[in-house]
Protein backbone atom coordinates (compact mmCIF):
# COMPACT_ATOMS: atom_id res chain seq x y z
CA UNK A 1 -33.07 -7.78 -0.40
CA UNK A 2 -30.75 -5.15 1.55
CA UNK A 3 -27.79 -7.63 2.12
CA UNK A 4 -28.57 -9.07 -1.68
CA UNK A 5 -27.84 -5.41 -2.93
CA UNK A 6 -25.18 -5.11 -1.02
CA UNK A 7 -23.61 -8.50 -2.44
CA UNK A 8 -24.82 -7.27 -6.25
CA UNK A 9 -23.34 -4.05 -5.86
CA UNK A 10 -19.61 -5.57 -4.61
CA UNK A 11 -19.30 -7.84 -7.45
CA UNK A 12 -20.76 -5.01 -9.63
CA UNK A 13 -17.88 -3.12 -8.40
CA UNK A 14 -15.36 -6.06 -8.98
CA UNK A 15 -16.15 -6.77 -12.31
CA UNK A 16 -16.46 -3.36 -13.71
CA UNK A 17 -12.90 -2.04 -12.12
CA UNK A 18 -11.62 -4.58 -13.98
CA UNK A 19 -13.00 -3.95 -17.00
CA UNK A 20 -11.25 -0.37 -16.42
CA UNK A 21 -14.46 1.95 -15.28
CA UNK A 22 -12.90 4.49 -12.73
CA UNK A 23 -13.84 3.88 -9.19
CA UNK A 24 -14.44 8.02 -9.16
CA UNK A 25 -17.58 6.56 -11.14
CA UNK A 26 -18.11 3.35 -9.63
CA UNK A 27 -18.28 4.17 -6.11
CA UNK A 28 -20.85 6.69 -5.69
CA UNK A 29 -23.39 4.53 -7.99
CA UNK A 30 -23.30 1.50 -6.90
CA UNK A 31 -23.50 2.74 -3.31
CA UNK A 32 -26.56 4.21 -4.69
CA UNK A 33 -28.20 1.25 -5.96
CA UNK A 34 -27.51 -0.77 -2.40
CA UNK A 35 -29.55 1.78 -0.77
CA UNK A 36 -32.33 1.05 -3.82
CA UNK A 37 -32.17 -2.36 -3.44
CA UNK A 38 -32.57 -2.06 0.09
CA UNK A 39 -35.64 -0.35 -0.18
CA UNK A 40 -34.83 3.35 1.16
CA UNK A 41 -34.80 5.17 -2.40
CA UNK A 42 -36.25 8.42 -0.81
CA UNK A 43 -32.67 8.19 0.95
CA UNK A 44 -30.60 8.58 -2.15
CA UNK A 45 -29.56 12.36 -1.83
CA UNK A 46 -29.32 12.12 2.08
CA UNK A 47 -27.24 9.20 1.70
CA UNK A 48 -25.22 10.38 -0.80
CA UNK A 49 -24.40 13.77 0.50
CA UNK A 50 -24.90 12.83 4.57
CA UNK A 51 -22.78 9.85 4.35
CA UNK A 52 -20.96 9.12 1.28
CA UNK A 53 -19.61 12.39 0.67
CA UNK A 54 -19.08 12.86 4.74
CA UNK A 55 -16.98 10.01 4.52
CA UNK A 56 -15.19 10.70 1.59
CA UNK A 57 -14.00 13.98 2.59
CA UNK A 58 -13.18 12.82 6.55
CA UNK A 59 -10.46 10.52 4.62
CA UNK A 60 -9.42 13.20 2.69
CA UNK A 61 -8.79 15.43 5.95
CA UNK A 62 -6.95 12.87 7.18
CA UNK A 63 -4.69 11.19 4.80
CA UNK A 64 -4.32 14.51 1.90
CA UNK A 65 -0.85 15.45 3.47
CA UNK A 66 0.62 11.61 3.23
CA UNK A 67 -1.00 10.99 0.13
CA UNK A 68 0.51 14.53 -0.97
CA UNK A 69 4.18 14.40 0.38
CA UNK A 70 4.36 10.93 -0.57
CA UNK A 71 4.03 12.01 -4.25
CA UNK A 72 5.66 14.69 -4.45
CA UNK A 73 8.97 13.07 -2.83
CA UNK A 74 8.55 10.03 -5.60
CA UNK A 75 8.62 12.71 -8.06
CA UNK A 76 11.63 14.48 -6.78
CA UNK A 77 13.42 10.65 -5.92
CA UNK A 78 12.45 10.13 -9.74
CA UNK A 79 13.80 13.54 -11.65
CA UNK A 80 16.66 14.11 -9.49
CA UNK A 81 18.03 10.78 -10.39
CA UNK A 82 17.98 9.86 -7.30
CA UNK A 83 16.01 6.39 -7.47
CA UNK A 84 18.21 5.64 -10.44
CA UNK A 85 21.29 6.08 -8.94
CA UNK A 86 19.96 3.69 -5.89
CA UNK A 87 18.57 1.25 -8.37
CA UNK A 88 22.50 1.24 -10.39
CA UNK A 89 24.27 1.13 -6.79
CA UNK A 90 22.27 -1.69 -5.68
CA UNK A 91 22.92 -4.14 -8.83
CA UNK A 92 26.53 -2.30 -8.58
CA UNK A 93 26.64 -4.33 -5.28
CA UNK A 94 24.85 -7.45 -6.18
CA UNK A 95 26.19 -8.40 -9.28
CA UNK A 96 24.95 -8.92 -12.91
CA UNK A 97 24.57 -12.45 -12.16
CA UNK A 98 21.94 -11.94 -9.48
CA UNK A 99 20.22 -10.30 -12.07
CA UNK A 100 16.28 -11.07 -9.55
CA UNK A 101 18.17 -10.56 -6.45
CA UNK A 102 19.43 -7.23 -7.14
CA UNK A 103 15.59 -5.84 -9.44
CA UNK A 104 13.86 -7.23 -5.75
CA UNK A 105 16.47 -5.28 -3.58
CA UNK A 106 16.43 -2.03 -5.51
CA UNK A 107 12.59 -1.82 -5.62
CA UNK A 108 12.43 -2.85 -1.90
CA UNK A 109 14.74 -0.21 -0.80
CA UNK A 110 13.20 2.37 -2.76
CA UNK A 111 9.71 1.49 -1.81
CA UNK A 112 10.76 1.43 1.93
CA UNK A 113 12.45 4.69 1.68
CA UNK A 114 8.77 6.50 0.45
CA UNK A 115 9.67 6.12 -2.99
CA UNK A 116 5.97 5.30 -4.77
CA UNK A 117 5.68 2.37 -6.61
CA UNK A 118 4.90 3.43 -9.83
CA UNK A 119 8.03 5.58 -9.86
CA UNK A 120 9.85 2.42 -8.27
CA UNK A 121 8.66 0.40 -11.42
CA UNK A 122 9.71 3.20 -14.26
CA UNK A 123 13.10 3.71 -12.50
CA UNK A 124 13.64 -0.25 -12.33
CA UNK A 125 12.68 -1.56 -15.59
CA UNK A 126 14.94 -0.11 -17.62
CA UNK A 127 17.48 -1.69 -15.67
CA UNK A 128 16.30 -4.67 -14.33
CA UNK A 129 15.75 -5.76 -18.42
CA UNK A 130 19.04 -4.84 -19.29
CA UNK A 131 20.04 -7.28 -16.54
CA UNK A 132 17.42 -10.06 -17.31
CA UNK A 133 18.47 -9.75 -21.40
CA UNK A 134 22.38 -10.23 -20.23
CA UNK A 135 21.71 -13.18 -18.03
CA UNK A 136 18.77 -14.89 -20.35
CA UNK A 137 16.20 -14.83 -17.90
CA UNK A 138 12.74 -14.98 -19.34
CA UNK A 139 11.45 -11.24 -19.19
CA UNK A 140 8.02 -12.67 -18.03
CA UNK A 141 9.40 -12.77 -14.98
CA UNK A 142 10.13 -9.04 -14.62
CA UNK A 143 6.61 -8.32 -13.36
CA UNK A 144 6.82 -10.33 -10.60
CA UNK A 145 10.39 -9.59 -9.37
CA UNK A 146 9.60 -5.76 -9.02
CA UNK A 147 6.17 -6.57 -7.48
CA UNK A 148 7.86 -8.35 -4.95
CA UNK A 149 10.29 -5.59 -4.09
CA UNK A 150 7.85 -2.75 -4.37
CA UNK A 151 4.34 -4.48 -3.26
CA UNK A 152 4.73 -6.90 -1.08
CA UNK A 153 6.92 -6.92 2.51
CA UNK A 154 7.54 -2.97 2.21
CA UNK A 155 4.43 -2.13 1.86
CA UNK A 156 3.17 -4.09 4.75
CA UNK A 157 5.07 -5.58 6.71
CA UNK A 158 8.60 -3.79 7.91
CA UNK A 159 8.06 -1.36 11.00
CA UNK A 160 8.60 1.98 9.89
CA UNK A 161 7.72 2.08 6.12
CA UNK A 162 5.68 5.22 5.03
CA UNK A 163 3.41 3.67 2.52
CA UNK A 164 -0.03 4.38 3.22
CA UNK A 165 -1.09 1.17 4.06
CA UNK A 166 0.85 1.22 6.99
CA UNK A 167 -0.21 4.72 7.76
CA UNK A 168 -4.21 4.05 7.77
CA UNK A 169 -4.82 1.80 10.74
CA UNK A 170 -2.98 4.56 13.31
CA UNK A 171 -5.93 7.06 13.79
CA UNK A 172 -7.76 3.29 14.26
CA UNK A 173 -5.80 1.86 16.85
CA UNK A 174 -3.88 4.93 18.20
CA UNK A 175 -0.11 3.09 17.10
CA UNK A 176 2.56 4.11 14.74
CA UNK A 177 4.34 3.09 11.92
CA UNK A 178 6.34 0.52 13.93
CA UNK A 179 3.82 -1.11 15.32
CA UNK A 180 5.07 -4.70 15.89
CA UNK A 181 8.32 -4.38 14.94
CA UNK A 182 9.59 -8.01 15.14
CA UNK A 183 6.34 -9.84 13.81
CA UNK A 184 6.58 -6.80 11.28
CA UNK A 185 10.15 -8.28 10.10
CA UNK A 186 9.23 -12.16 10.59
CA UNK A 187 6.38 -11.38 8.18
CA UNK A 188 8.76 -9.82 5.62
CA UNK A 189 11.36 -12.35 6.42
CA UNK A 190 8.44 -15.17 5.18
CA UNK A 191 7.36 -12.89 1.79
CA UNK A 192 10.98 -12.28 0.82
CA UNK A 193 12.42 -15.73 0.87
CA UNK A 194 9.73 -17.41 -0.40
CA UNK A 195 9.44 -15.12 -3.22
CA UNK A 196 13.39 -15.23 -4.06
CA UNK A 197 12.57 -18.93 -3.72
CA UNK A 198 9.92 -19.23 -5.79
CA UNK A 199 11.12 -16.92 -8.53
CA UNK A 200 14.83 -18.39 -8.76
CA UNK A 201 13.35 -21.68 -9.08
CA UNK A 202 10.92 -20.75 -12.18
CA UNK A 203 13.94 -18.76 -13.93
CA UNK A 204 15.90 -22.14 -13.71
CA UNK A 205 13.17 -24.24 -14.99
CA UNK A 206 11.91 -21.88 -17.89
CA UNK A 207 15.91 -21.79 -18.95
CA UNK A 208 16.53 -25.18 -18.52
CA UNK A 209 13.13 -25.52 -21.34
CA UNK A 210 15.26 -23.42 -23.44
CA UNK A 211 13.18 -20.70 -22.82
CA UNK A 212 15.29 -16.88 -23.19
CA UNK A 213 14.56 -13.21 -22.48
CA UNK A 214 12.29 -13.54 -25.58
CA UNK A 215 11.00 -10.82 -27.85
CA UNK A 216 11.75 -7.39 -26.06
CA UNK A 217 8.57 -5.38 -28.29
CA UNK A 218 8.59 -2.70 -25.61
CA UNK A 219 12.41 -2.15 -25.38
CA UNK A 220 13.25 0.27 -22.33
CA UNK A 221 14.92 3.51 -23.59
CA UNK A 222 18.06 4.39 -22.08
CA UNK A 223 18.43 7.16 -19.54
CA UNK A 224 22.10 8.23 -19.59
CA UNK A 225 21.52 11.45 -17.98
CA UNK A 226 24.00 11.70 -14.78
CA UNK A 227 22.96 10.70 -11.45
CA UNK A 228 23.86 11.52 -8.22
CA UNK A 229 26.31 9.12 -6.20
CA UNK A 230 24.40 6.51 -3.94
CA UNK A 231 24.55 7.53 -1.01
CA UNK A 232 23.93 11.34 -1.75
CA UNK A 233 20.45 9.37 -2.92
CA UNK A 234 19.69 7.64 -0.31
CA UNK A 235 20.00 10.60 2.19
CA UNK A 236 16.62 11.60 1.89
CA UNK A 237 15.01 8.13 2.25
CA UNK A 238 17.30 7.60 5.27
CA UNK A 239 15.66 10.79 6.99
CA UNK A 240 12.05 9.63 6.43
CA UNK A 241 12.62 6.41 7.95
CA UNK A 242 14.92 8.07 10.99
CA UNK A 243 12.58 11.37 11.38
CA UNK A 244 9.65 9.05 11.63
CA UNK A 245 10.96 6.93 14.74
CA UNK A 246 12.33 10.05 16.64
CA UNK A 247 8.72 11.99 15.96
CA UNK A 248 6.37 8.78 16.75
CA UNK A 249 8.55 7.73 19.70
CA UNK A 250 10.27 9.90 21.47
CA UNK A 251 9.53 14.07 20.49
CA UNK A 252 6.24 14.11 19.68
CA UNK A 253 5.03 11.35 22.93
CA UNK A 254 6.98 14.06 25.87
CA UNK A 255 5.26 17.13 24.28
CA UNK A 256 2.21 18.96 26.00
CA UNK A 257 -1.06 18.27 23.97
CA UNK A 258 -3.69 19.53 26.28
CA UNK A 259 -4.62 21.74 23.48
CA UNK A 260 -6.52 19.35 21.60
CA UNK A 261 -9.15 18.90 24.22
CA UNK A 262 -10.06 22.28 23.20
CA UNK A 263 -13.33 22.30 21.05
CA UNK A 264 -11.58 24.37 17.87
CA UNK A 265 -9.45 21.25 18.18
CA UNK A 266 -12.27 18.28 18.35
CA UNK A 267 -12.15 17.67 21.44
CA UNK A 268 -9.51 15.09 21.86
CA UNK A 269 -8.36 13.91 25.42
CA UNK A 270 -4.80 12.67 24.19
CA UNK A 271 -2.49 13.11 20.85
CA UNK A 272 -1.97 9.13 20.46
CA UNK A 273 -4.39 9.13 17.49
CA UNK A 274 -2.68 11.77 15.79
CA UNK A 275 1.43 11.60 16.72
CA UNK A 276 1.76 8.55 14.11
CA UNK A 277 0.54 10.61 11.05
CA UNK A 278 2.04 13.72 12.19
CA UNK A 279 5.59 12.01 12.61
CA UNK A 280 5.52 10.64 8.78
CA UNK A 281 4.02 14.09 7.49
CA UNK A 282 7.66 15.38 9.55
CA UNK A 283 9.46 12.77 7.79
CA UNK A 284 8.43 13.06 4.53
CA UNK A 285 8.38 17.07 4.48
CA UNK A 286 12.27 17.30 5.73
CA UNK A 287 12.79 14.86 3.28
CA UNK A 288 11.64 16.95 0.47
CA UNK A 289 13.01 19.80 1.16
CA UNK A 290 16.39 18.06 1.75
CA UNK A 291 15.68 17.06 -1.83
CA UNK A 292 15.31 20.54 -3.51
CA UNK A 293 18.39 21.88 -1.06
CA UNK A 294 20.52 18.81 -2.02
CA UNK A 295 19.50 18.76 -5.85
CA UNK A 296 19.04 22.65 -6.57
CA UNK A 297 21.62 22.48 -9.56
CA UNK A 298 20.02 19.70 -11.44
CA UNK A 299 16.27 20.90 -11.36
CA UNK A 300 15.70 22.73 -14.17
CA UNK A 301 12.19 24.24 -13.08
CA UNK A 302 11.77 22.70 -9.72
CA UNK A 303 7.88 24.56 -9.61
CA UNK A 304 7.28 22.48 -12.44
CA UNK A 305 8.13 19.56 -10.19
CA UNK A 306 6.80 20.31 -7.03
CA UNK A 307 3.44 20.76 -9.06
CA UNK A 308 3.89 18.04 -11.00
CA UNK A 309 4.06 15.50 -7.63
CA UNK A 310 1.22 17.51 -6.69
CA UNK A 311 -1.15 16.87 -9.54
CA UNK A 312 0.13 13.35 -9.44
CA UNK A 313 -1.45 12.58 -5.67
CA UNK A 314 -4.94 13.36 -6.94
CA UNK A 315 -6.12 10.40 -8.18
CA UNK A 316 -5.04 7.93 -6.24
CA UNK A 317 -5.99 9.69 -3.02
CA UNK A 318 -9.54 10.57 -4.95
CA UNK A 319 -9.83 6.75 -5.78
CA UNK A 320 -9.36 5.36 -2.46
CA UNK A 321 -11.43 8.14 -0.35
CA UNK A 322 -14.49 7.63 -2.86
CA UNK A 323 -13.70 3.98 -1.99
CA UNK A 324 -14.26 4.89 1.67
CA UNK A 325 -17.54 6.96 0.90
CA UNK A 326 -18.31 3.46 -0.30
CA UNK A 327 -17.95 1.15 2.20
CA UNK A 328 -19.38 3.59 4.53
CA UNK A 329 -22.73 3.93 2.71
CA UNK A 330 -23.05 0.11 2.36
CA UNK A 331 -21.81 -0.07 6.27
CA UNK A 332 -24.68 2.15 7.14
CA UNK A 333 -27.38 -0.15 5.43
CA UNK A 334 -29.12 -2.70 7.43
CA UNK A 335 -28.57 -5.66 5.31
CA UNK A 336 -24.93 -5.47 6.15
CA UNK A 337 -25.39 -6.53 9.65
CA UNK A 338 -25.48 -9.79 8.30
CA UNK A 339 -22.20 -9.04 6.61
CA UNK A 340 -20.57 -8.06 9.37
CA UNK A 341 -21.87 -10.58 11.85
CA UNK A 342 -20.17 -13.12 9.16
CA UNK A 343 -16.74 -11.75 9.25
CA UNK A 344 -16.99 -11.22 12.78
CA UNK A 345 -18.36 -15.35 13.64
CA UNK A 346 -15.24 -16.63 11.08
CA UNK A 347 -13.16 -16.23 14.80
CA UNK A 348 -15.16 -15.03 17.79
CA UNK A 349 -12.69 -15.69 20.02
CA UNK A 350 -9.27 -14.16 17.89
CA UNK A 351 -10.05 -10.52 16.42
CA UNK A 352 -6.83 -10.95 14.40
CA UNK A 353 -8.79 -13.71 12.41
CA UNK A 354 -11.80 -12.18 11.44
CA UNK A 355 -9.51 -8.56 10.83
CA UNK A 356 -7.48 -10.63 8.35
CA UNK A 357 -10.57 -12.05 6.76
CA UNK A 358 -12.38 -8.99 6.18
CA UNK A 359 -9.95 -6.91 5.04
CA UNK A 360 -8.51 -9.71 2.55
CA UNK A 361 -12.49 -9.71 1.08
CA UNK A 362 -12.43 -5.93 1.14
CA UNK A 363 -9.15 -5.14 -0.75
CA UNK A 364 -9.85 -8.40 -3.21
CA UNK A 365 -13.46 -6.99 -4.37
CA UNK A 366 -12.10 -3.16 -4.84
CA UNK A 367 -8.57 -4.29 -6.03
CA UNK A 368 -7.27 -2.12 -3.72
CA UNK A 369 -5.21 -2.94 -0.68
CA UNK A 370 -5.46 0.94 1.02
CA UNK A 371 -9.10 1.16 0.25
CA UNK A 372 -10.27 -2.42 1.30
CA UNK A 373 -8.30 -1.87 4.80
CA UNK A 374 -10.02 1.66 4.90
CA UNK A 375 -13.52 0.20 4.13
CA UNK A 376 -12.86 -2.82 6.98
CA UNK A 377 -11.72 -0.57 9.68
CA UNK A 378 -14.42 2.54 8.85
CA UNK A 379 -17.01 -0.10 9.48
CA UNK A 380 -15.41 -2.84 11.90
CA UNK A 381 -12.61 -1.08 13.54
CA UNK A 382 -14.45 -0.31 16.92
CA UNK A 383 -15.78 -4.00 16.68
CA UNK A 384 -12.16 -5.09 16.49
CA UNK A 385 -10.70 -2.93 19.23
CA UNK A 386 -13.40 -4.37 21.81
CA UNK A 387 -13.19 -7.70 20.95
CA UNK A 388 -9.22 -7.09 20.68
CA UNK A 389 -9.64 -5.76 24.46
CA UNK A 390 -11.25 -8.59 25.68
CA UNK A 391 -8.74 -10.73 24.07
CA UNK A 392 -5.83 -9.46 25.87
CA UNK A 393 -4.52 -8.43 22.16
CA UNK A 394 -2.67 -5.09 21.59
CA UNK A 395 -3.61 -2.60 19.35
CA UNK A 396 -0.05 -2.40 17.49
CA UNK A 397 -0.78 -6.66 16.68
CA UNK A 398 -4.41 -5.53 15.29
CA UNK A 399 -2.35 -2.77 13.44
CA UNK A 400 0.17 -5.23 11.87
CA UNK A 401 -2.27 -8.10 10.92
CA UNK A 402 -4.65 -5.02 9.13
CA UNK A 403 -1.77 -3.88 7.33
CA UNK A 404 -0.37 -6.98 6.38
CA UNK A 405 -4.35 -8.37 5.32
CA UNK A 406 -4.64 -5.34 2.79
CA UNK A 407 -1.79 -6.58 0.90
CA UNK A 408 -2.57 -10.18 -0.22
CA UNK A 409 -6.18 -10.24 -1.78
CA UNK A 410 -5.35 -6.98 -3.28
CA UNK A 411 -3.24 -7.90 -6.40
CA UNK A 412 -6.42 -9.87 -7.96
CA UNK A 413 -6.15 -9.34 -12.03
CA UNK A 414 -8.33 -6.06 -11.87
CA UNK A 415 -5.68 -3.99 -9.64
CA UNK A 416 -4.50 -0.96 -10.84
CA UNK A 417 -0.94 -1.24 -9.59
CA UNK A 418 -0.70 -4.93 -11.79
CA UNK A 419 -2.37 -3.13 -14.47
CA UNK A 420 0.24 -0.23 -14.52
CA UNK A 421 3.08 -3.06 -13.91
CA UNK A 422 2.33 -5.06 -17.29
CA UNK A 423 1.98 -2.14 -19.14
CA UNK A 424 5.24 -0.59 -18.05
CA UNK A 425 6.92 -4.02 -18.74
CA UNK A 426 5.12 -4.86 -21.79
CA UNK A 427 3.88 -7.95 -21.02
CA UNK A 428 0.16 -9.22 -20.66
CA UNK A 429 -1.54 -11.21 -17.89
CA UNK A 430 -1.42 -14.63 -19.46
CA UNK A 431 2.42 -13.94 -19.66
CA UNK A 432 3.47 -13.24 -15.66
CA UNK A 433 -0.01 -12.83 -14.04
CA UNK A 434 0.88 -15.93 -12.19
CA UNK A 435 4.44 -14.81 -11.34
CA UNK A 436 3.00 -11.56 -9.64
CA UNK A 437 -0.05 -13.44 -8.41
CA UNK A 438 2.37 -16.15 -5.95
CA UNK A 439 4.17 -13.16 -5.24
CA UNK A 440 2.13 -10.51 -4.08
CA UNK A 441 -0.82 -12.79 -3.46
CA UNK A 442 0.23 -16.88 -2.10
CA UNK A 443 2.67 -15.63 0.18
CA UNK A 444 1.91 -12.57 1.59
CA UNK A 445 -1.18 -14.78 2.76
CA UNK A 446 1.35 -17.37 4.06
CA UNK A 447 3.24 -14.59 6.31
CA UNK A 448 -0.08 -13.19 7.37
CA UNK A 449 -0.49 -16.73 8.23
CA UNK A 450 1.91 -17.18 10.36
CA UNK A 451 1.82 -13.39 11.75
CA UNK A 452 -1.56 -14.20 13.30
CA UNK A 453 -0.38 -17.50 14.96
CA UNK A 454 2.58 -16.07 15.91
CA UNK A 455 0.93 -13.09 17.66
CA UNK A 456 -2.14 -15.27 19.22
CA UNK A 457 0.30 -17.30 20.85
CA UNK A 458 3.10 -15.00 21.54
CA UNK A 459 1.01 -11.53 22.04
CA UNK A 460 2.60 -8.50 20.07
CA UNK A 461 6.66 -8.12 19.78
């Protein structure tokens, strides 16, 4: 009955996210009714407070600066007109007539540079419709050309990027943001061109039908306020991306951290855990303030701003740690042995295997690529080190493959980022679910794919 509550309470969770309940809600009950079904109901406020709400706030102690900065530099990217101007240069560059081409490269630049991809998706569609109207591409495409820019390859799979994603496995694995660099851009290599591919090949075919940019019900309004020059904007993105490699590989690495073995410190017998985070927190705080210095004359209340960003990092951070008080409550029950002896028997002999597998399941059932990858590693992450260690396999391989996992199964119909994308664009589900869905789902699971052979046979690179 234990590993049948578990299974109830996952699809539970599934259905009703998509049906729009919050997860703030979700989480917390139907961790609850696991531990009911499982027989241990004079557990319920132990459990809850002892190791949901443990959980929940050891994610929030460790990801609330990244989660913070992040937002607070979209929001200053966004007002500034920074991520406008970048979006303009870029299809500046391109050309009109590579009207997918240049919506994937802006939103792929911005998203690498720590931009956050809601902001990437209200600073692109404005322009990336104006594009798709002028060339007669079918506008039920849009969806899918800024998902793959903005939630695909950047997210996951190029060494370096900030996103959170690629920031969760570190305290796991003790690596950094560049952890396998070249299997990193191989991966990204795959997503990209099979995505340009695929969508290229759709906008010929629905044109050639006679199909246009159809009915635009949810016209984008014009933003003609003035905007920096290009490379003024991307400045600051170019010092998150630069600060973070200095920090994580050479500065932090030669400093003296005997301190942390202190007991005010927890005890620690080495930084390694700790220097990845740290060097994005760096990146993304010089970043910021390079904003306000930069900017000054065009904020017009830059508290306002800076609060703004602030209030806007609460819910997604709040979603994804009470995601993690989740998965830690249902990894304490003893019907998920079972579970777990499943995802870990899919490849006994390749960790990368059974890493990929669970957190695909994970961030599929919560529709959430950060918290499926946080509930996987919270509850399998020592499992996957050891067997990783036997292996021969490095921990920056494990780190890649996790990233790259949480980033496929996650863009189901019930995400929150899809959800947000449609609206923004208009459009429903029946109209470019599919167009996201090979995008952000087919083949980022191809380039995982291939990532994992590559790195069985090859080891890390």
């Amino acid at each position: 009955m234990g590993t049948v509550g578990i299974v109830m309470s996952l699809c539970l969770l599934m259905y009703w996210a998509y049906r729009g309940v919050s997860v703030l809600l979700l989480a917390p009950v139907l961790a609850l009714l696991a531990v009911v079904m499982a027989g241990d109901v004079a557990m319920l406020l132990p459990v809850y407070t002892q190791v949901f709400m443990k959980a929940m706030g050891g994610y929030l102690m460790q990801f609330f600066p990244l989660f913070l900065l992040g937002a607070i530099f979209g929001k200053l990217m966004d007002e500034s007109g920074s991520a406008r101007a970048i979006a303009h240069g870029i299809v500046s560059a391109v050309g009109t007539q590579r009207a997918i081409l240049a919506v994937v490269l802006a939103c792929s630049v911005l998203t690498y540079g720590g931009v956050s991809l809601f902001v990437v998706a209200f600073a692109v569609y404005p322009v990336g419709a104006a594009l798709f109207r002028q060339a007669g591409i079918p506008k039920r495409l849009m969806p899918g050309a800024i998902a793959l820019g903005a939630f695909t390859f950047t997210m996951t799979a190029l060494p370096g990027t900030p996103a959170i994603q690629n920031a969760i496995p570190i305290p796991f694995f003790g690596t950094d943001a560049f952890a396998a660099p070249g299997l990193g851009v191989i991966g990204a290599a795959i997503m990209f061109g099979l995505g340009m591919w695929w969508l290229n090949g759709q906008a010929r075919s629905l044109m050639t039908a006679g199909e246009g940019y159809g009915d635009d019900t949810q016209a984008p309004s014009a933003n003609d306020a003035p905007v920096p020059s290009v490379w003024v904007a991307l400045m600051p993105m170019v010092l998150v991306v630069l600060l973070n490699a200095a920090f994580s590989k050479w500065l932090l690495p030669s400093m003296d951290w005997s301190i942390l073995q202190e007991a005010r410190m927890g005890g620690l017998s080495d930084a390694k855990s700790l220097i990845g985070i740290w060097s994005i927190i760096v990146g993304l705080s010089v970043a910021n303030v390079c904003l306000l210095v930069v900017h000054r004359q065009r904020w017009v209340n830059w508290m306002k701003t800076l609060n703004d960003g602030a209030t806007s990092s609460m819910l997604p951070m709040l979603n994804t740690a009470t995601e993690v008080g989740y998965g830690t409550v249902i990894a304490s029950l003893a019907g998920f042995a079972l579970i777990r002896d499943a995802l870990l028997s899919v490849a006994p002999g390749n960790p990368l295997v059974s890493q990929a597998v669970a957190v695909n399941v994970l961030a599929g059932i919560t529709g959430s690529a950060s918290g499926g990858m946080s509930i996987a590693l919270n509850a399998l992450g020592s499992e996957f080190t050891t067997m990783a260690q036997a292996a021969g396999i490095s921990p920056e391989l494990l780190h890649r493959v996790a990233t790259m996992a949480s980033g496929c199964m996650d863009t189901l119909p019930h995400n929150g980022a899809v959800i947000s994308l449609l609206v923004i664009c208009g459009l429903t589900h029946k109209a470019s679910y599919k167009y996201i869905a090979m995008n952000t789902v087919v083949f980022p699971l191809v380039a995982l794919a291939a990532v994992v052979g590559l790195g069985t046979a090859f080891g890390s690179f």
